[in-house]
Every structure is written in structure tokens, then in C-alpha cells.
PDB file of N, CA and C in Angstrom:
ATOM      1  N   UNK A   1     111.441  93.385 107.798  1.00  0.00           N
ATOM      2  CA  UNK A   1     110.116  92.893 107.555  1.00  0.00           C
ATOM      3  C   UNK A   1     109.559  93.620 106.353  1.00  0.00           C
ATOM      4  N   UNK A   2     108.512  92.759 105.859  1.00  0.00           N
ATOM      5  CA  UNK A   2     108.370  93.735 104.462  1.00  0.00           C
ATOM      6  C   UNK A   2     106.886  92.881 104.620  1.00  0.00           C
ATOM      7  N   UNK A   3     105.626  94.057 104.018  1.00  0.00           N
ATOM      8  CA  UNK A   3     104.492  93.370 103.884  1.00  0.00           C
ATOM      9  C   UNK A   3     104.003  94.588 102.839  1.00  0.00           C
ATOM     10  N   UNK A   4     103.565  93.338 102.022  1.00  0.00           N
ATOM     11  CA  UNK A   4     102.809  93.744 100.633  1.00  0.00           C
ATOM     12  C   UNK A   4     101.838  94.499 100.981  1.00  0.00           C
ATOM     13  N   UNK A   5     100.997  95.609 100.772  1.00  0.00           N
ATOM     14  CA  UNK A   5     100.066  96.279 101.080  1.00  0.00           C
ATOM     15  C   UNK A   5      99.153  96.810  99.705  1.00  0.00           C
ATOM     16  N   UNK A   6      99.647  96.171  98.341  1.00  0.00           N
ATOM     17  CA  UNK A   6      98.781  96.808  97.707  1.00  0.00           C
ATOM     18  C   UNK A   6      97.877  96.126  97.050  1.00  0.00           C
ATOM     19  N   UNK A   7      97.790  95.092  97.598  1.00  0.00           N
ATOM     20  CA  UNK A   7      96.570  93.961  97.767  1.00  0.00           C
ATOM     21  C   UNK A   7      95.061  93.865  97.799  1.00  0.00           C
ATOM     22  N   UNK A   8      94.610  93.290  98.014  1.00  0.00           N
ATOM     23  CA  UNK A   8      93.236  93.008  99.093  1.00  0.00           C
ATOM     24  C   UNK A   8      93.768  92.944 100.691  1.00  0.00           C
ATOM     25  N   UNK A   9      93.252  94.288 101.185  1.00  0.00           N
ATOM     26  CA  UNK A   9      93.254  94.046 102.635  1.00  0.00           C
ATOM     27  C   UNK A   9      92.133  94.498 103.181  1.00  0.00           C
ATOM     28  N   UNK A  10      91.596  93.466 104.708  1.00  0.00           N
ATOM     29  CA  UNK A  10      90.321  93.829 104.733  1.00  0.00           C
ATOM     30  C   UNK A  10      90.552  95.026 106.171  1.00  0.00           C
ATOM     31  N   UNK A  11      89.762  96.021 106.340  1.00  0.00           N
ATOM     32  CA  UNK A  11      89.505  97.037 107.738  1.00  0.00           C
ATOM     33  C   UNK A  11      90.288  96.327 108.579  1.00  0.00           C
ATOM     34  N   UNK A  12      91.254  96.768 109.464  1.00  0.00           N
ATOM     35  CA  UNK A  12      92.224  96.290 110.216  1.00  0.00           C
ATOM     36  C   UNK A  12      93.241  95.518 110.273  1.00  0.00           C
ATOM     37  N   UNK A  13      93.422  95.127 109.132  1.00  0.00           N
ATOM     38  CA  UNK A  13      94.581  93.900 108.689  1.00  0.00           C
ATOM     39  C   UNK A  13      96.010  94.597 109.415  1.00  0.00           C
ATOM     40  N   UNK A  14      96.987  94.037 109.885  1.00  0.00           N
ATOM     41  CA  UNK A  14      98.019  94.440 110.994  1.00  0.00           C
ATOM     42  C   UNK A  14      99.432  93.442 110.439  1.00  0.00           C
ATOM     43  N   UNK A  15     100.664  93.840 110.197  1.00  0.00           N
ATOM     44  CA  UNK A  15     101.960  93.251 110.180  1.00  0.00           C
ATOM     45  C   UNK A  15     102.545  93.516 111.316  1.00  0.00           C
ATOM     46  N   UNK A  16     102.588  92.555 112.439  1.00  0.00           N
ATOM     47  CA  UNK A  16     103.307  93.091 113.377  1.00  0.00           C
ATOM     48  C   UNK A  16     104.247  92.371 113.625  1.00  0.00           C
ATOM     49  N   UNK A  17     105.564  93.113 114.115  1.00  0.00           N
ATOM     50  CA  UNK A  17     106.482  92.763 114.483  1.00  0.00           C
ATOM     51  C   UNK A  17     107.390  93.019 115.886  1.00  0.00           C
ATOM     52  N   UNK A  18     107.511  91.923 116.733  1.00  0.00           N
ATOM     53  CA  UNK A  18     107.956  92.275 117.978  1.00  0.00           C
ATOM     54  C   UNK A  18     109.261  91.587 118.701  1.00  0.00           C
ATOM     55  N   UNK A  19     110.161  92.370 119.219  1.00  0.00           N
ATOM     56  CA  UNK A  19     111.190  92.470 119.863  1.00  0.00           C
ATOM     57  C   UNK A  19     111.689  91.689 120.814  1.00  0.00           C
ATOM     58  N   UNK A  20     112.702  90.710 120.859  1.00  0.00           N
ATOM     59  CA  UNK A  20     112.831  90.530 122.159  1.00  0.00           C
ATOM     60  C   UNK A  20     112.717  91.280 123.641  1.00  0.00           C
ATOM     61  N   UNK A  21     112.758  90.870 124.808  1.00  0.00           N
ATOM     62  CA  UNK A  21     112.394  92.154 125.957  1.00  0.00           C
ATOM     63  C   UNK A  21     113.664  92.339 125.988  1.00  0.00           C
ATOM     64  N   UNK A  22     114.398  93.878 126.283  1.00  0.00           N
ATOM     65  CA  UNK A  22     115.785  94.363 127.045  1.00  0.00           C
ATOM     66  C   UNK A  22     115.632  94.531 128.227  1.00  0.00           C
ATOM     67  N   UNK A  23     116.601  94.752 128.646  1.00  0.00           N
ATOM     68  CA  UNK A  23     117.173  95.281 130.600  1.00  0.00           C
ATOM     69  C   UNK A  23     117.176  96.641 130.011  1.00  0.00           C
ATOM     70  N   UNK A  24     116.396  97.288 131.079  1.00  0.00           N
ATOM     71  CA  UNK A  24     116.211  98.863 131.489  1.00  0.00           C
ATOM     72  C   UNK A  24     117.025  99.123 131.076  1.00  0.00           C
ATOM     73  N   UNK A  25     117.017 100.819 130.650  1.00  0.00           N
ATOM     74  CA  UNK A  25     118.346 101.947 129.826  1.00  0.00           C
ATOM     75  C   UNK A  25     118.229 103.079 130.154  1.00  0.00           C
ATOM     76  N   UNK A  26     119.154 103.559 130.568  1.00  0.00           N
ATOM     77  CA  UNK A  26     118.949 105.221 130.493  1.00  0.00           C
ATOM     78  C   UNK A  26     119.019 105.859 129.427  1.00  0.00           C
ATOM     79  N   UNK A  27     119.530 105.166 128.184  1.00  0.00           N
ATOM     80  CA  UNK A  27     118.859 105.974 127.210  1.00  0.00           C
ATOM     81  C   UNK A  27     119.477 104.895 125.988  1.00  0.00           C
ATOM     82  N   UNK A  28     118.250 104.598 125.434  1.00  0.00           N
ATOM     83  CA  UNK A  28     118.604 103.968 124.025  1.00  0.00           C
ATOM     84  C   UNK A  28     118.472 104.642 122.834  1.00  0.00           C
ATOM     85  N   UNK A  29     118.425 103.780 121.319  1.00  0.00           N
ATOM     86  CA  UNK A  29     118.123 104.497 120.132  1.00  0.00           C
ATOM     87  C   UNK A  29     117.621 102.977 119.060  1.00  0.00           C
ATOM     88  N   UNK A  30     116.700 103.673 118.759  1.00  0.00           N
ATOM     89  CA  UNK A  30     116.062 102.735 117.811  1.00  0.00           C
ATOM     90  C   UNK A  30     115.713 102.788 116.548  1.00  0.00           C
ATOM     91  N   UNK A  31     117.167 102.875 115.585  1.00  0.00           N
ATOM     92  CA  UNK A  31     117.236 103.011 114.426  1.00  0.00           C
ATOM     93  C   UNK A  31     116.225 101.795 113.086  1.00  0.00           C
ATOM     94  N   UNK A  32     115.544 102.503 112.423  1.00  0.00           N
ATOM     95  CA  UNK A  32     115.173 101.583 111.161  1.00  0.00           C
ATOM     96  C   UNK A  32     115.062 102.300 109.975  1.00  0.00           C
ATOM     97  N   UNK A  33     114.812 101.617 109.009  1.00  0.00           N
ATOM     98  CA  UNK A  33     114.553 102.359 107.546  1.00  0.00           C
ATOM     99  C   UNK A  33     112.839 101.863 107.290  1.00  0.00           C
ATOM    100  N   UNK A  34     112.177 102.393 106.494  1.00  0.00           N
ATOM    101  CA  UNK A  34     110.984 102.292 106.043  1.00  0.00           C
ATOM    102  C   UNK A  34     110.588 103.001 105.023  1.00  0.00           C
ATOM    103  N   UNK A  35     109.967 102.526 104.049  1.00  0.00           N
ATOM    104  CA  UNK A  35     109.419 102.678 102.502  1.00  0.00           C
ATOM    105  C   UNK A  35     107.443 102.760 102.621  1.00  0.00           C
ATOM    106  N   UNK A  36     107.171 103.911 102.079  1.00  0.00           N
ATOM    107  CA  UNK A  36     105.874 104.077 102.380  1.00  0.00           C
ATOM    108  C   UNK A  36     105.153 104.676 101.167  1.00  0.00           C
ATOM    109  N   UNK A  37     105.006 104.428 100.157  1.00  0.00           N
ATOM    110  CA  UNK A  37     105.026 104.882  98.710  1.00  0.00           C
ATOM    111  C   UNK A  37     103.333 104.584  98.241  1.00  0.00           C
ATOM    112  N   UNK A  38     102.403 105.473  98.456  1.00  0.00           N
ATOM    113  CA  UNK A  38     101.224 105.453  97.533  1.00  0.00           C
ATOM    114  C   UNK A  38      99.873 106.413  98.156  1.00  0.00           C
ATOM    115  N   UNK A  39      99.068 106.418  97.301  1.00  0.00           N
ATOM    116  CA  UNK A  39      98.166 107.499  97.968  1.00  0.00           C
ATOM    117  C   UNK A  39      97.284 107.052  99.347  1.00  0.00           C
ATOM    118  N   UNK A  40      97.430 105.834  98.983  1.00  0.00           N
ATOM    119  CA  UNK A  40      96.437 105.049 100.294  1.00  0.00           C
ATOM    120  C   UNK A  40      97.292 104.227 101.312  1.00  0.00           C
ATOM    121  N   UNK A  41      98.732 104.794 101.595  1.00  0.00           N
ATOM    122  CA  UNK A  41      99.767 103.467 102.456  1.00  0.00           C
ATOM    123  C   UNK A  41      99.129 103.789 103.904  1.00  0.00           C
ATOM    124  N   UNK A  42      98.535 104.365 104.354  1.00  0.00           N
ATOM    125  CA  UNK A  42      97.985 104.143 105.585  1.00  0.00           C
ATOM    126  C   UNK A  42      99.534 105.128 106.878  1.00  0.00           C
ATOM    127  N   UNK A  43      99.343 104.282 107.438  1.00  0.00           N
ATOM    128  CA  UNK A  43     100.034 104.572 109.195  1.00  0.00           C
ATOM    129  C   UNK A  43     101.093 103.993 109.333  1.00  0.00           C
ATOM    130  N   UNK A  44     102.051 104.039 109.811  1.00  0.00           N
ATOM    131  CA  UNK A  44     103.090 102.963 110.374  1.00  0.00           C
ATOM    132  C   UNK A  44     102.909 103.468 112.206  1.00  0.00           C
ATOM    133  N   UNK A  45     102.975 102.911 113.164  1.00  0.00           N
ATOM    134  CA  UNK A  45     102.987 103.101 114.146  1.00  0.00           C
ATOM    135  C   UNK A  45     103.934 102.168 115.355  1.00  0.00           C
ATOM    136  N   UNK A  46     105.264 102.989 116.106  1.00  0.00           N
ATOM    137  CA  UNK A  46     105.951 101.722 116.831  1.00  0.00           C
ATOM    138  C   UNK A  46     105.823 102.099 118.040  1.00  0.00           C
ATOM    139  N   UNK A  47     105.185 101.458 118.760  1.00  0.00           N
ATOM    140  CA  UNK A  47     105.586 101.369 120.285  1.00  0.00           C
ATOM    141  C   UNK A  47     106.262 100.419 121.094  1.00  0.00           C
ATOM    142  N   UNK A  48     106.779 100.861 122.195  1.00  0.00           N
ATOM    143  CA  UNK A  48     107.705  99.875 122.865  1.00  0.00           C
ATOM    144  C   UNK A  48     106.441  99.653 124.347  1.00  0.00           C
ATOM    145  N   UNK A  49     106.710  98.438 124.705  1.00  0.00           N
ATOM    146  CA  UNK A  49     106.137  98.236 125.760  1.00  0.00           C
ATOM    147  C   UNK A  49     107.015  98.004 127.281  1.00  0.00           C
ATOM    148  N   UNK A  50     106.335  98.246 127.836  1.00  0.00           N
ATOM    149  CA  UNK A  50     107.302  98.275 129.422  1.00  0.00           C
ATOM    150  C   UNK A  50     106.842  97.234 130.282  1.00  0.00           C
ATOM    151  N   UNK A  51     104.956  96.724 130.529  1.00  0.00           N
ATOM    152  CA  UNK A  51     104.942  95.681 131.321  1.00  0.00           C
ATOM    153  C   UNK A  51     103.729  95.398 130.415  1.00  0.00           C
ATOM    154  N   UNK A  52     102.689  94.294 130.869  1.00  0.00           N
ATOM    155  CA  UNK A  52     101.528  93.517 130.747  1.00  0.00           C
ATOM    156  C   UNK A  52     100.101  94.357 130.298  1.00  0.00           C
ATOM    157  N   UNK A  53     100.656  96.245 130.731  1.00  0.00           N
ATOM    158  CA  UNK A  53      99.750  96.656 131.040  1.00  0.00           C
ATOM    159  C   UNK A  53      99.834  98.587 130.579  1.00  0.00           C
ATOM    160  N   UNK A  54     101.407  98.786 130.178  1.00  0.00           N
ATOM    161  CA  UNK A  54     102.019  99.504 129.858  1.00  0.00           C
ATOM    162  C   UNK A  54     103.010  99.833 128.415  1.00  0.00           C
ATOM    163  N   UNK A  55     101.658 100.364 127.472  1.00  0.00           N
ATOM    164  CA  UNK A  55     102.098 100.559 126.099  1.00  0.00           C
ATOM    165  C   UNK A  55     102.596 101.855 125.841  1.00  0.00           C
ATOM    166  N   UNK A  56     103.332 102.317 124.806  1.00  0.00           N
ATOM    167  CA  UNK A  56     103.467 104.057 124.235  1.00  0.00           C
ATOM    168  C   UNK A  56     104.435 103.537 123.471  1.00  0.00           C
ATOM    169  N   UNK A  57     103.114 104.846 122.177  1.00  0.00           N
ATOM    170  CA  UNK A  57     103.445 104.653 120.821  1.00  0.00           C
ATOM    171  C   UNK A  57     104.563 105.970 120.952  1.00  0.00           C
ATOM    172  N   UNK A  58     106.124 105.475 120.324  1.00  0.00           N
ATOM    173  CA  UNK A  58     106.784 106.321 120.617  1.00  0.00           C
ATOM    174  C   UNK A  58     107.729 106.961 118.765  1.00  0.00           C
ATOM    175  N   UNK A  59     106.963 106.541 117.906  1.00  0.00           N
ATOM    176  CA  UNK A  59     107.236 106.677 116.575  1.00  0.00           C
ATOM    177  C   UNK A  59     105.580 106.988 115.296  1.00  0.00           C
ATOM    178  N   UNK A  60     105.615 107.221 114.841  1.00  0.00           N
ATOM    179  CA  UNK A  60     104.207 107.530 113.815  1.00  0.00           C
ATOM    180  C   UNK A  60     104.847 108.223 112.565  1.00  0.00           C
ATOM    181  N   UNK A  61     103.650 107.627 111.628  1.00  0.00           N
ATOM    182  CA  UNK A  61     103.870 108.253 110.589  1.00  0.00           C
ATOM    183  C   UNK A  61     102.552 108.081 109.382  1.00  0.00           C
ATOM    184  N   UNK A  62     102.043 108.811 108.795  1.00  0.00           N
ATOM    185  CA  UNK A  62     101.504 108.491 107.829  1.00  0.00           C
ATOM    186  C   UNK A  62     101.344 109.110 106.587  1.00  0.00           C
ATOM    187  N   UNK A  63     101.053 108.423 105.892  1.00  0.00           N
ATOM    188  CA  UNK A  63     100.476 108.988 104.077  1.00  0.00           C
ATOM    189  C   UNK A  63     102.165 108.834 103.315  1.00  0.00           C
ATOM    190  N   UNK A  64     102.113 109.450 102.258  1.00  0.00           N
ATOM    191  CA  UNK A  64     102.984 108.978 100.627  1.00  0.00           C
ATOM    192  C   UNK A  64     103.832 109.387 101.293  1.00  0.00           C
ATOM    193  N   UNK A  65     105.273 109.071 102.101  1.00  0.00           N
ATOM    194  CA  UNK A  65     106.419 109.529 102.219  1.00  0.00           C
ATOM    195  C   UNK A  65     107.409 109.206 101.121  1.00  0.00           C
ATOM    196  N   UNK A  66     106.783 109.500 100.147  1.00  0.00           N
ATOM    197  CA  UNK A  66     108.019 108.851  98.845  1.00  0.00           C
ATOM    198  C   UNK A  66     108.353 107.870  98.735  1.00  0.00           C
ATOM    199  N   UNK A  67     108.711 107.479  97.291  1.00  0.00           N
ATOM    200  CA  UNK A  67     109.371 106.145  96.502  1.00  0.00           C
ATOM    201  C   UNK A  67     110.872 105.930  97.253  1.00  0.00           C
ATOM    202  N   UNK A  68     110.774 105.704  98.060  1.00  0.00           N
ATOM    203  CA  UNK A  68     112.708 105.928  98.779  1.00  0.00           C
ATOM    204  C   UNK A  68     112.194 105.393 100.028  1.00  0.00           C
ATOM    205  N   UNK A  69     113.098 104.727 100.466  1.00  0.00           N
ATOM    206  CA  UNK A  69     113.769 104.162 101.893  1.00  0.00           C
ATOM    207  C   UNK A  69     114.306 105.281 102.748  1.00  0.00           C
ATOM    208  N   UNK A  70     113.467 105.785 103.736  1.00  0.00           N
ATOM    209  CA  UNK A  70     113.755 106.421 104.781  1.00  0.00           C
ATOM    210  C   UNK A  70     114.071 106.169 106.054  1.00  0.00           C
ATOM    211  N   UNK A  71     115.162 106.888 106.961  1.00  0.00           N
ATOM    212  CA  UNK A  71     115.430 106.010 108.215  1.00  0.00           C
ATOM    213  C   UNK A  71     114.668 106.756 109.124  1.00  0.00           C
ATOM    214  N   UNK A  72     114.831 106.594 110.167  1.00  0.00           N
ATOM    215  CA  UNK A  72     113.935 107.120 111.443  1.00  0.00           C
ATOM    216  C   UNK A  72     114.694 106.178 112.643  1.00  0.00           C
ATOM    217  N   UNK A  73     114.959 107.483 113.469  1.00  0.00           N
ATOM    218  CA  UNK A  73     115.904 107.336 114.948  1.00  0.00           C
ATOM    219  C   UNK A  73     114.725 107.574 116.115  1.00  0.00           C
ATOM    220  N   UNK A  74     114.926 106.538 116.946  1.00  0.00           N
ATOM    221  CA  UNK A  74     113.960 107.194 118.214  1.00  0.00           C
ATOM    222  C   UNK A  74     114.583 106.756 119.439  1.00  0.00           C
ATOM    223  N   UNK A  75     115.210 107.803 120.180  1.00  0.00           N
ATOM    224  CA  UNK A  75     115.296 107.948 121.522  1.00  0.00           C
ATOM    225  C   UNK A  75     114.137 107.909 123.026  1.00  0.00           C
ATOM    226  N   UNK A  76     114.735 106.762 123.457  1.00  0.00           N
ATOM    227  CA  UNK A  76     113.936 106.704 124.439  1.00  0.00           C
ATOM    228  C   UNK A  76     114.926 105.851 125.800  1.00  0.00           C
ATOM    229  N   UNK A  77     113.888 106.296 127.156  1.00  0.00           N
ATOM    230  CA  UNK A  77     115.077 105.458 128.185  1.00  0.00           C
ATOM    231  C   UNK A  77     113.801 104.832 128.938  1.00  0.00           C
ATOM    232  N   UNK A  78     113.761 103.768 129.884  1.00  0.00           N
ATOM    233  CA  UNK A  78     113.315 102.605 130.332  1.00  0.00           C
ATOM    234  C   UNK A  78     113.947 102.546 131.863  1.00  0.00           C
ATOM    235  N   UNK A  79     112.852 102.693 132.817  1.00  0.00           N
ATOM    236  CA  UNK A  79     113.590 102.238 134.477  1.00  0.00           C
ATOM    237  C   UNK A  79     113.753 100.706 134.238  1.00  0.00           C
ATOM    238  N   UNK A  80     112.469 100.580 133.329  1.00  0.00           N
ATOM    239  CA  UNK A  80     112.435  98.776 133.913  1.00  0.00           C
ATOM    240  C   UNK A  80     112.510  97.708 132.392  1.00  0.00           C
ATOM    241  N   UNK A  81     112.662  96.487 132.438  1.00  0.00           N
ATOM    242  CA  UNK A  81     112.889  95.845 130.707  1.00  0.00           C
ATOM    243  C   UNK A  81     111.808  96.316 130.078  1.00  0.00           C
ATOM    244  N   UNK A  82     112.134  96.215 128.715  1.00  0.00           N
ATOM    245  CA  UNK A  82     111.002  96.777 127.421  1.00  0.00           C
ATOM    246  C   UNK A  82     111.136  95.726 126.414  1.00  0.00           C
ATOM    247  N   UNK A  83     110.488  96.133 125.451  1.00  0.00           N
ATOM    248  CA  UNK A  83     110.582  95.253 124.159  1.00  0.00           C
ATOM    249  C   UNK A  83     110.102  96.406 123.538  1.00  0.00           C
ATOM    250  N   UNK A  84     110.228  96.349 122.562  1.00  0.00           N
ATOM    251  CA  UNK A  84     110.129  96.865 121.227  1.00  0.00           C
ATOM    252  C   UNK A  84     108.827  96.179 120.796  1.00  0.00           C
ATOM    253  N   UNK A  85     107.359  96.205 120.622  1.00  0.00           N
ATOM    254  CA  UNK A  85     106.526  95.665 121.017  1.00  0.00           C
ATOM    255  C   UNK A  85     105.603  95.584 119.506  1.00  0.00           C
ATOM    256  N   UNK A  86     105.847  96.582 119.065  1.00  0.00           N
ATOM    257  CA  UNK A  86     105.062  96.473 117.984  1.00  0.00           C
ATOM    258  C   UNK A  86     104.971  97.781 116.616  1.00  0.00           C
ATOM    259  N   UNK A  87     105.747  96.647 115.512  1.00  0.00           N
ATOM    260  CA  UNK A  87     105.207  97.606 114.607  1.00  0.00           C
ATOM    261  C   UNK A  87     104.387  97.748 113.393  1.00  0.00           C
ATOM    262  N   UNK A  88     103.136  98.374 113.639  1.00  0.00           N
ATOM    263  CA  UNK A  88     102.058  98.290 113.081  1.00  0.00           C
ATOM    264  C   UNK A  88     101.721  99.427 112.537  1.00  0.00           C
TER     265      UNK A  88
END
């Protein structure tokens, strides 16, 4: 996913992107790359969701992480299905 950000954006504008749901894990990994390059790039934030009612943000990041494509690994495990819910 890729969203232009150096635009016109108004207070809260959001790219989100979400996951099909999985079957429970005792332990997964949730590899991506991400590019975050300027004085004002804001937040990236991913959480996985578990039910209707049950969010956690289990990745963050913010401000100039450099002109470069960085990856980021996140371990996590699930009794019950998840999705990958949102990354904003």
C-alpha cells in the first residue's frame, strides 16, 4: 500500500488497510517494510484485532525515519482468529 502524504490532508485523514481474519496461533510474525521520510510524516500505527470489541496496537512508530525502506517484525500469538486490522 502506498499513500501520498505530502499533499493537502485535512486533521485525521487515515489509509487503512485490513487483513483477512486467521485461525488462532501460538505464535506468529508479521513482517513489512515502510518508508517514512519528512519533518511532518506523522505516526504509522498497526494493530491486530481479535473480536468486535477487542483491539491492540501492537506496532508504532513516528517522525523522519529516513529516506530508505525499513522492515519491521512483530511477534504476536492469538487463542482465538485475528486479522491484522489496521494500518494507520
Amino acid at each position: 500500500m502506498y499513500a501520498e502524504v505530502s499533499g493537502k490532508l485535512n486533521a485525521g485523514d487515515k489509509a487503512v488497510l485490513n487483513s483477512p481474519r486467521f485461525p488462532s496461533t501460538s505464535g506468529s510474525c508479521l513482517q513489512f517494510y515502510y518508508h517514512m521520510f519528512g519533518a511532518t510524516i506523522g505516526t504509522l500505527n498497526v494493530y491486530v484485532t481479535y473480536s468486535s470489541f477487542w483491539r491492540t496496537k501492537v506496532w508504532s512508530k513516528s517522525g523522519n525515519q529516513s529516506n530508505s525502506w525499513n522492515i519491521a517484525q512483530v511477534s504476536f500469538s492469538s487463542f482465538v482468529s485475528y486479522n491484522v486490522s489496521r494500518f494507520e
